[in-house]
Protein backbone atom coordinates (compact mmCIF):
# COMPACT_ATOMS: atom_id res chain seq x y z
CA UNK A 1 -4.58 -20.92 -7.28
CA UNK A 2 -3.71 -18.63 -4.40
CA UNK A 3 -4.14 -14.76 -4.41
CA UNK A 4 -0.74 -14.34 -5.35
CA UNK A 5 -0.65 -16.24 -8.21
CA UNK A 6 -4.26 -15.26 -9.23
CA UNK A 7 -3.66 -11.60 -9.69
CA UNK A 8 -0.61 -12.17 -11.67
CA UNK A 9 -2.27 -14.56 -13.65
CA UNK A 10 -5.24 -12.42 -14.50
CA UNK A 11 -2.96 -9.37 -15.39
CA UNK A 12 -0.52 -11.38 -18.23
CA UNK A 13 -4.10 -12.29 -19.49
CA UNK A 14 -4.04 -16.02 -18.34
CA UNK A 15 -7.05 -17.77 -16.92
CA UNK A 16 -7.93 -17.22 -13.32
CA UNK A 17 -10.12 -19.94 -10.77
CA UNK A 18 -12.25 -16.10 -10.69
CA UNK A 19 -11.83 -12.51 -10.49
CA UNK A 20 -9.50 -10.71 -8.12
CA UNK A 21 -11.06 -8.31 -5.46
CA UNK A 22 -8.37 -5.44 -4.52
CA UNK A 23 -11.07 -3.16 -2.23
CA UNK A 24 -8.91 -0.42 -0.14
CA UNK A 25 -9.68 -0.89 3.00
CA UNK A 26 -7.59 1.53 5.82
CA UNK A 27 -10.09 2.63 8.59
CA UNK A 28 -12.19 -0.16 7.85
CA UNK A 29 -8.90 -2.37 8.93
CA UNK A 30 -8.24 -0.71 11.43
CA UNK A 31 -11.41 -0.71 13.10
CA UNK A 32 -12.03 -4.69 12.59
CA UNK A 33 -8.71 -4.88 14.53
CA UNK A 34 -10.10 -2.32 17.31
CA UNK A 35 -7.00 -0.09 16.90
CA UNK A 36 -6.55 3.76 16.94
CA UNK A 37 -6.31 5.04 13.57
CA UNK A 38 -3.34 7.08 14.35
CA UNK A 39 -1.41 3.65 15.75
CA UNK A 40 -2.07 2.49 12.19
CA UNK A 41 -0.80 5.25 10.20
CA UNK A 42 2.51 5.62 12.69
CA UNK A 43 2.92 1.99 13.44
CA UNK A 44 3.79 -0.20 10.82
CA UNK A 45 3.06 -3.38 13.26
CA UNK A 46 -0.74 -1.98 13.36
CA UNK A 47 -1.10 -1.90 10.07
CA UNK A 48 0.32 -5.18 8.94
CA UNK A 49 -2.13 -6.81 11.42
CA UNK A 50 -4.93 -4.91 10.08
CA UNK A 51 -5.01 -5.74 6.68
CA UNK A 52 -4.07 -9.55 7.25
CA UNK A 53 -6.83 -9.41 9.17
CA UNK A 54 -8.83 -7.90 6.67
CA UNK A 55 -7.40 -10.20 3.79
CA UNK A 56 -7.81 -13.36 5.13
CA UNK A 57 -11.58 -12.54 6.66
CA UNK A 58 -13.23 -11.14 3.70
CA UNK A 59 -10.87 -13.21 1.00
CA UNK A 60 -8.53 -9.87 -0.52
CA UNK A 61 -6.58 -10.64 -3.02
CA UNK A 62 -3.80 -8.35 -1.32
CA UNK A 63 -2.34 -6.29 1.29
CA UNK A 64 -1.29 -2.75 1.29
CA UNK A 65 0.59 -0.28 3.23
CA UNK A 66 -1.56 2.95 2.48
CA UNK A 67 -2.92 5.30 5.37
CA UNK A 68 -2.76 9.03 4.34
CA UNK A 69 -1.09 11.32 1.90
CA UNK A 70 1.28 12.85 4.14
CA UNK A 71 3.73 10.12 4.40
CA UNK A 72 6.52 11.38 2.22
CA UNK A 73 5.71 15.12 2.53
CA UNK A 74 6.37 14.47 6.07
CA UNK A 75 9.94 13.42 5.50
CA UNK A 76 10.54 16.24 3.10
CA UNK A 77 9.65 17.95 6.19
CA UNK A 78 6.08 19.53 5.66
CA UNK A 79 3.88 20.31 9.18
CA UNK A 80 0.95 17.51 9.54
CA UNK A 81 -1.73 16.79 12.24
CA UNK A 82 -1.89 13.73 13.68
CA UNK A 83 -6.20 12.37 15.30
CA UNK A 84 -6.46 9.27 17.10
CA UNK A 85 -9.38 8.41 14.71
CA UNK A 86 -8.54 9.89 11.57
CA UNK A 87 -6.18 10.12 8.91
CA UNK A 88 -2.76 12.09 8.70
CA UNK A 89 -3.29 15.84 7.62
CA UNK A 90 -1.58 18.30 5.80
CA UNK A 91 -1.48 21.91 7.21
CA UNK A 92 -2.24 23.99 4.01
CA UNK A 93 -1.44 27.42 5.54
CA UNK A 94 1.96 26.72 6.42
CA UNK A 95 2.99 24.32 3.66
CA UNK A 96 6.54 23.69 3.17
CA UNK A 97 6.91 25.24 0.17
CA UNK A 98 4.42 28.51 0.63
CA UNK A 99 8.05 30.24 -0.29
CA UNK A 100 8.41 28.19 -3.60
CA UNK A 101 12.18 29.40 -3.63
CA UNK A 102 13.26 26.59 -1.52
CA UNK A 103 12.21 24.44 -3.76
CA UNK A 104 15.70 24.60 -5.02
CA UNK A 105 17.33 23.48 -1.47
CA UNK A 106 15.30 21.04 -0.76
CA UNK A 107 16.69 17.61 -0.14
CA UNK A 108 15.19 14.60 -1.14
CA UNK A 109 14.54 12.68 2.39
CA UNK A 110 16.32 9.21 2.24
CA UNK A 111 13.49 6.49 2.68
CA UNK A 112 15.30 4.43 4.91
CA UNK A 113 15.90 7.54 7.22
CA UNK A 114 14.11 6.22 10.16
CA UNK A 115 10.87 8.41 8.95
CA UNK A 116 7.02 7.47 7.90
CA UNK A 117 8.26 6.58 4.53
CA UNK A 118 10.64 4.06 6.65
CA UNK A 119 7.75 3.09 8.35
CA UNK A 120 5.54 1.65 5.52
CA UNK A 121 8.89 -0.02 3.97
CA UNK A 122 9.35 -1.97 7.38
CA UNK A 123 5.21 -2.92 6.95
CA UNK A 124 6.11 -4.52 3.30
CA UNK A 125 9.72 -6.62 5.05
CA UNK A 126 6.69 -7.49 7.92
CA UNK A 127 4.02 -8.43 4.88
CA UNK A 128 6.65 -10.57 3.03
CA UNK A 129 7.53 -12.59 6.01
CA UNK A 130 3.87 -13.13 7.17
CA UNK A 131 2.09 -13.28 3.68
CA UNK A 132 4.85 -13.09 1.17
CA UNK A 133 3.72 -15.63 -1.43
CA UNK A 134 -0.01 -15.71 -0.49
CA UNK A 135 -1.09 -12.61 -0.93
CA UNK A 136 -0.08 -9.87 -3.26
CA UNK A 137 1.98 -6.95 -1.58
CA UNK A 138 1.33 -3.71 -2.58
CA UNK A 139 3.57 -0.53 -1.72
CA UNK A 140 2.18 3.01 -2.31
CA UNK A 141 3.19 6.40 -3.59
CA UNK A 142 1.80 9.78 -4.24
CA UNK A 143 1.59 10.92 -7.61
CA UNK A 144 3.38 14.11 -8.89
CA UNK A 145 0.05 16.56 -8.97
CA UNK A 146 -0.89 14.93 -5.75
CA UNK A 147 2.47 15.27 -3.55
CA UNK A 148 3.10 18.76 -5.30
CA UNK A 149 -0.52 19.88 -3.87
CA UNK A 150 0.63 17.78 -0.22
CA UNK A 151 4.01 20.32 -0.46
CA UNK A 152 3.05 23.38 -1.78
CA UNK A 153 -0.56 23.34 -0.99
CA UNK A 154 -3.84 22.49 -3.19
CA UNK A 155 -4.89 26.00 -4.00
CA UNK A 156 -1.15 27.82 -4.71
CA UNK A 157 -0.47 24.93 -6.48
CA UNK A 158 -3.83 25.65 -8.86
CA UNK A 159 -2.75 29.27 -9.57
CA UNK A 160 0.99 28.00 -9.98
CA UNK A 161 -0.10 26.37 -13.38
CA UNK A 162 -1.20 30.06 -14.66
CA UNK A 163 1.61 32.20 -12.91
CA UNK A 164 4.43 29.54 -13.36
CA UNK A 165 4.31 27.20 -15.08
CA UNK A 166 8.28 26.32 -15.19
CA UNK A 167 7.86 26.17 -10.80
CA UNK A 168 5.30 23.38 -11.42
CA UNK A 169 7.17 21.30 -13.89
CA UNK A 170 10.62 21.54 -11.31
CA UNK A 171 8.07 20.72 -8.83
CA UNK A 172 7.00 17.43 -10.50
CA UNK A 173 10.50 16.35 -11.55
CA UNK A 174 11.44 16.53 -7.82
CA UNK A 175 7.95 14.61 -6.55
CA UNK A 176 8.53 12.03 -9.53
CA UNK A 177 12.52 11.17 -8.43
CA UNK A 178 11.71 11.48 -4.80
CA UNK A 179 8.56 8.77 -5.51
CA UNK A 180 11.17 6.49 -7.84
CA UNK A 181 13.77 6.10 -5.00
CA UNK A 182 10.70 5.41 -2.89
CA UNK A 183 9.39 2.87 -5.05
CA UNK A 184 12.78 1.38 -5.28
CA UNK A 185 13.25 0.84 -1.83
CA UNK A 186 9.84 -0.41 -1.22
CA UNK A 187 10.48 -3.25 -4.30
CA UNK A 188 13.33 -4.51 -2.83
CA UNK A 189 11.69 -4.91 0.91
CA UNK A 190 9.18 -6.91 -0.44
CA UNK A 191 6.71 -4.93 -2.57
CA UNK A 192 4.49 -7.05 -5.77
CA UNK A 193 2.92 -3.91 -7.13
CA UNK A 194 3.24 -0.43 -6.69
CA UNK A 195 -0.26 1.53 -6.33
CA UNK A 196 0.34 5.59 -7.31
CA UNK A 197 -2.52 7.93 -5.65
CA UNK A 198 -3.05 11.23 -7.43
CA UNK A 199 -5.96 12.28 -6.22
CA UNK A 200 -5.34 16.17 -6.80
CA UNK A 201 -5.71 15.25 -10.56
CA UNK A 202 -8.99 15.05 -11.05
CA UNK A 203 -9.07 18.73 -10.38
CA UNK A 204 -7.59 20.21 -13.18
CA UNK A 205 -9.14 19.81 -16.41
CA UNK A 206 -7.85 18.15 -19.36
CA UNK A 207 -5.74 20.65 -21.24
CA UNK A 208 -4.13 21.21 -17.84
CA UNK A 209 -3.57 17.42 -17.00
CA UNK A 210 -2.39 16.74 -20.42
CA UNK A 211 0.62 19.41 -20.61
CA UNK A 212 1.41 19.49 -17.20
CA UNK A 213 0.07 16.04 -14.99
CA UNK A 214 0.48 13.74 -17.75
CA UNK A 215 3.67 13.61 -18.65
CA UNK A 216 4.94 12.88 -15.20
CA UNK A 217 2.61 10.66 -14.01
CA UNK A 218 4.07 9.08 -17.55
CA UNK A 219 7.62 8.93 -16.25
CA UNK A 220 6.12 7.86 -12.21
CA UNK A 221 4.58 4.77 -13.95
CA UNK A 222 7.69 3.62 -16.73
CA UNK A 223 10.16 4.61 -13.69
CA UNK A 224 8.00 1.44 -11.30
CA UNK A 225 7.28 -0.95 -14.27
CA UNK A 226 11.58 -0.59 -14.91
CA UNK A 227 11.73 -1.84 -11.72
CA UNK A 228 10.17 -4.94 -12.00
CA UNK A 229 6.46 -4.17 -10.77
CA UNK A 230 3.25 -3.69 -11.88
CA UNK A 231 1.34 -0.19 -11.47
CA UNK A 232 -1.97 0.19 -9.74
CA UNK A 233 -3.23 4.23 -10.81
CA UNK A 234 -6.14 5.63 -8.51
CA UNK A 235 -7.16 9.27 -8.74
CA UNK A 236 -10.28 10.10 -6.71
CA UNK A 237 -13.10 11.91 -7.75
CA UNK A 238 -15.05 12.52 -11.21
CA UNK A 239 -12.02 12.05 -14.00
CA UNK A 240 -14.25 11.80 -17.10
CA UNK A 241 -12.33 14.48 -18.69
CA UNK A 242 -9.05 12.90 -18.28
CA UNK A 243 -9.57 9.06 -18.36
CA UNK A 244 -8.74 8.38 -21.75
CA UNK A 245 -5.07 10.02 -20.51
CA UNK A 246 -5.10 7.73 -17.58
CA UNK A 247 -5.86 5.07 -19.90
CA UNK A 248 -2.27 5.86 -22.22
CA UNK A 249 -0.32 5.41 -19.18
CA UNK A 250 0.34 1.87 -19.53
CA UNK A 251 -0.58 1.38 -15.82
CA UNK A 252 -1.58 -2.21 -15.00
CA UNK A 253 -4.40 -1.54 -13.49
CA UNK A 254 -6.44 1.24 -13.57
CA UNK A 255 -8.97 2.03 -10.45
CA UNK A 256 -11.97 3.56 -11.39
CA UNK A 257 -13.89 6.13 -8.55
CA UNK A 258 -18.04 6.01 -8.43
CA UNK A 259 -17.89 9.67 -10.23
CA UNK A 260 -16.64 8.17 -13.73
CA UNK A 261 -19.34 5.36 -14.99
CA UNK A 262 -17.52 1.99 -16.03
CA UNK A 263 -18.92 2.15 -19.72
CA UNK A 264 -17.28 5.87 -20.82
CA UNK A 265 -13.90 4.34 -18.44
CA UNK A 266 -14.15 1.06 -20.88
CA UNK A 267 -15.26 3.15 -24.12
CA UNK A 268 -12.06 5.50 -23.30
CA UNK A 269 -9.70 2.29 -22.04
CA UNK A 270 -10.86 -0.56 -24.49
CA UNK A 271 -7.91 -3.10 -23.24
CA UNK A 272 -7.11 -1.61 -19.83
CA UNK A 273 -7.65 -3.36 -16.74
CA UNK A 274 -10.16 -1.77 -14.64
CA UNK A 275 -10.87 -1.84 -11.43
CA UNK A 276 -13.93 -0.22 -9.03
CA UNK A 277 -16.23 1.36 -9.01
CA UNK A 278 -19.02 1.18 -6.41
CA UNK A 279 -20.12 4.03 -4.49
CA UNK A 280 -18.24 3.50 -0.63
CA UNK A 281 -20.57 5.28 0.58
CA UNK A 282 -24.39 5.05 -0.95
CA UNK A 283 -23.49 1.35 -2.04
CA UNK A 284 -21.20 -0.36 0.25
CA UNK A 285 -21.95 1.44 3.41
CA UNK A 286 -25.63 2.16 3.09
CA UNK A 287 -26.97 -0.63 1.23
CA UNK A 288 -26.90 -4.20 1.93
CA UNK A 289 -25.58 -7.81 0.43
CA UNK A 290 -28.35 -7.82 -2.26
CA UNK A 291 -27.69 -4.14 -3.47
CA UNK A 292 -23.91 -4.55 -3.22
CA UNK A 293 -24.34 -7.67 -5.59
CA UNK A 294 -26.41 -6.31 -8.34
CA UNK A 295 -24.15 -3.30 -8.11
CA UNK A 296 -20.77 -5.12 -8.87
CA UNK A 297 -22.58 -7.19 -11.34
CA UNK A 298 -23.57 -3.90 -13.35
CA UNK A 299 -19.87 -2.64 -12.53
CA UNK A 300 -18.78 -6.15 -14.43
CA UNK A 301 -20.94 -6.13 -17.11
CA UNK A 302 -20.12 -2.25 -17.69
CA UNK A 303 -16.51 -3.14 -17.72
CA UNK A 304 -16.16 -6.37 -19.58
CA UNK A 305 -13.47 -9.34 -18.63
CA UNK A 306 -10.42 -7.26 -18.12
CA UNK A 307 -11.99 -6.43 -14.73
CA UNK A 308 -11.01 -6.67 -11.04
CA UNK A 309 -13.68 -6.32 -8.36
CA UNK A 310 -13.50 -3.00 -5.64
CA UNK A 311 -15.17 -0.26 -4.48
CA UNK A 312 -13.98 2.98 -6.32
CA UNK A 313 -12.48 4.63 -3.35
CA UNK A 314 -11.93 3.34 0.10
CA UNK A 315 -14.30 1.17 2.14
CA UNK A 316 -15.56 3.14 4.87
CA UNK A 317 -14.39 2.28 8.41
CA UNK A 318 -18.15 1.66 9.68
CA UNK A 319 -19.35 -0.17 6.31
CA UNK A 320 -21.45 -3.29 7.58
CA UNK A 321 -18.78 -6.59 7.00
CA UNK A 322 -21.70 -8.30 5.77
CA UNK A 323 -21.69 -5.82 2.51
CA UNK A 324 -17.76 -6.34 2.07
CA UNK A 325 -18.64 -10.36 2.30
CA UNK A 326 -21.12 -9.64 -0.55
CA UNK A 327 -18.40 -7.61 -2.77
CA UNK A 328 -16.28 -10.92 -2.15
CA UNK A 329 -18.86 -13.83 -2.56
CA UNK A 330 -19.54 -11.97 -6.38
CA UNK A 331 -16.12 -12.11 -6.93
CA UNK A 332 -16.00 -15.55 -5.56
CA UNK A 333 -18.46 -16.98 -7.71
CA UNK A 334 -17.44 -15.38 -10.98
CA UNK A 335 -15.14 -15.48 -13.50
CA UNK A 336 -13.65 -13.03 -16.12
């Protein structure tokens, strides 16, 4: 059973040879690959060799083609920084829609324009010839809460939801048919799964999220699985107050950060796949192989069968590849 086959197997509910790992790992690949960071986020070819790399060293189920959250708010046109060692930023004080008036001109950017979002879609034609097969490929998107914060900017956005409310929800139907034809065009070059980041969700709290984030992150996720692909949902950050939401999504998998402990995420999401949720940082980058085993085993036991092995946000680019081996070895040796 390759990885391919074992992370399809394990999400129809069929028996697997052991559990999947699915760790995010950008600067981390990058490093092990002794790149610039920026080369990685602008260069699709970087990337691609990256998280082989990455893959076949440490045994990941999959490859991915995320590196920042300014990919598609850079085609719409929004100002970012690039760092040779860091991700893409967004420039909050001149977002492109501090006027939220041309909201109503904007043009969705085609993502076969030649742009970043171009860029990751030639990484997943690039995965499928090297990998296709062997490895699951998975594409990426911003959520709707998430890209509206990346265009309008985190803290407008926050008073938007009190001063107005119909801006927001025009807003979100834009992010959520801009992310669809995204999605679309990264299935047919290649993609397996679709992960959606929404990381700006875990800010609100839950009467918010459920009138406003929900029910677009609802149409995001139905809009991918009509296309023929499973969902991977990861919002950063402490989203106690909203799991059980995340949970009604229907998402195939459901990533879990360090903030939100496995037993309320399986209490609130009794049939979901889960996935996560070591601490990056206190775990996998400051502990070592014996810590980062009887800390996935707790994750596992927290989370029951329906569980896939990762860290619950992104392995950090100096974390010692002897802890990432021991996140592997546990997945390795056990089974659902």
């Amino acid at each position: 059973m390759n990885s391919r086959e074992r992370v399809f197997a394990h999400l129809k509910g069929e028996p697997v040879d052991h559990l999947p790992l699915l760790p995010i790992t950008m600067q981390f690949a990058c490093q092990q690959i002794g790149a610039k960071y920026r080369d990685y986020c602008t260069d699709y070819r970087v990337l691609v060799k990256g998280q082989i790399h990455v893959a076949r060293e440490f045994g990941l189920d999959y490859v991915n083609t995320m590196s920042d959250p300014a990919r598609e708010a850079a085609d719409c046109g929004a100002e970012v920084e690039y760092f040779e060692e860091q991700p893409v930023a967004l420039i909050e004080d001149r977002a492109l829609l501090a006027d939220k008036a041309r909201l109503a001109s904007l043009k969705i950017p085609d993502p076969l324009g030649g742009g970043r979002m171009h860029n990751g879609i030639k990484a997943l034609a690039l995965f499928k010839e090297q990998v296709g097969g062997e490895k699951i490929i998975e594409g990426w998107v911003e959520g709707p809460i998430a890209e509206a914060a990346d265009l309008r900017g985190i803290n407008t956005l926050m008073l938007d939801f009190y001063d107005d409310p119909e801006f927001v929800r025009d807003l979100f139907a834009y992010v959520v048919e801009m992310e669809l034809r995204f999605a679309r065009e990264q299935v047919n070059a290649g993609a397996d799964m679709i992960g959606i980041g929404d990381a700006a969700a875990s800010l609100v709290g839950p009467d918010i999220y459920e009138e406003f984030v929900w029910p677009y992150e609802k149409q995001l996720v139905d809009g991918i699985h009509a296309l023929g692909v499973p969902t991977r949902l990861h919002i950063c950050g402490n989203t106690r107050r909203i799991i059980g939401g995340m949970g009604r999504l229907g998402c195939s998998i459901v990533e879990v950060d360090s903030l939100t402990p496995l037993d309320l995420a399986r209490a609130e999401m009794p049939s979901q796949i889960i996935l996560g949720n070591l601490n990056p940082v206190t775990i996998l980058r400051n502990g070592n192989p014996e810590i980062v085993s009887e800390a996935v085993a707790q994750c596992h036991r927290d989370a029951g069968g329906r569980f896939i092995v990762g860290a619950g946000c992104e392995v950090p680019r100096d974390t010692p590849p002897a802890n990432l081996h021991a996140l592997g070895n546990y997945a390795l040796h056990n089974s659902p």
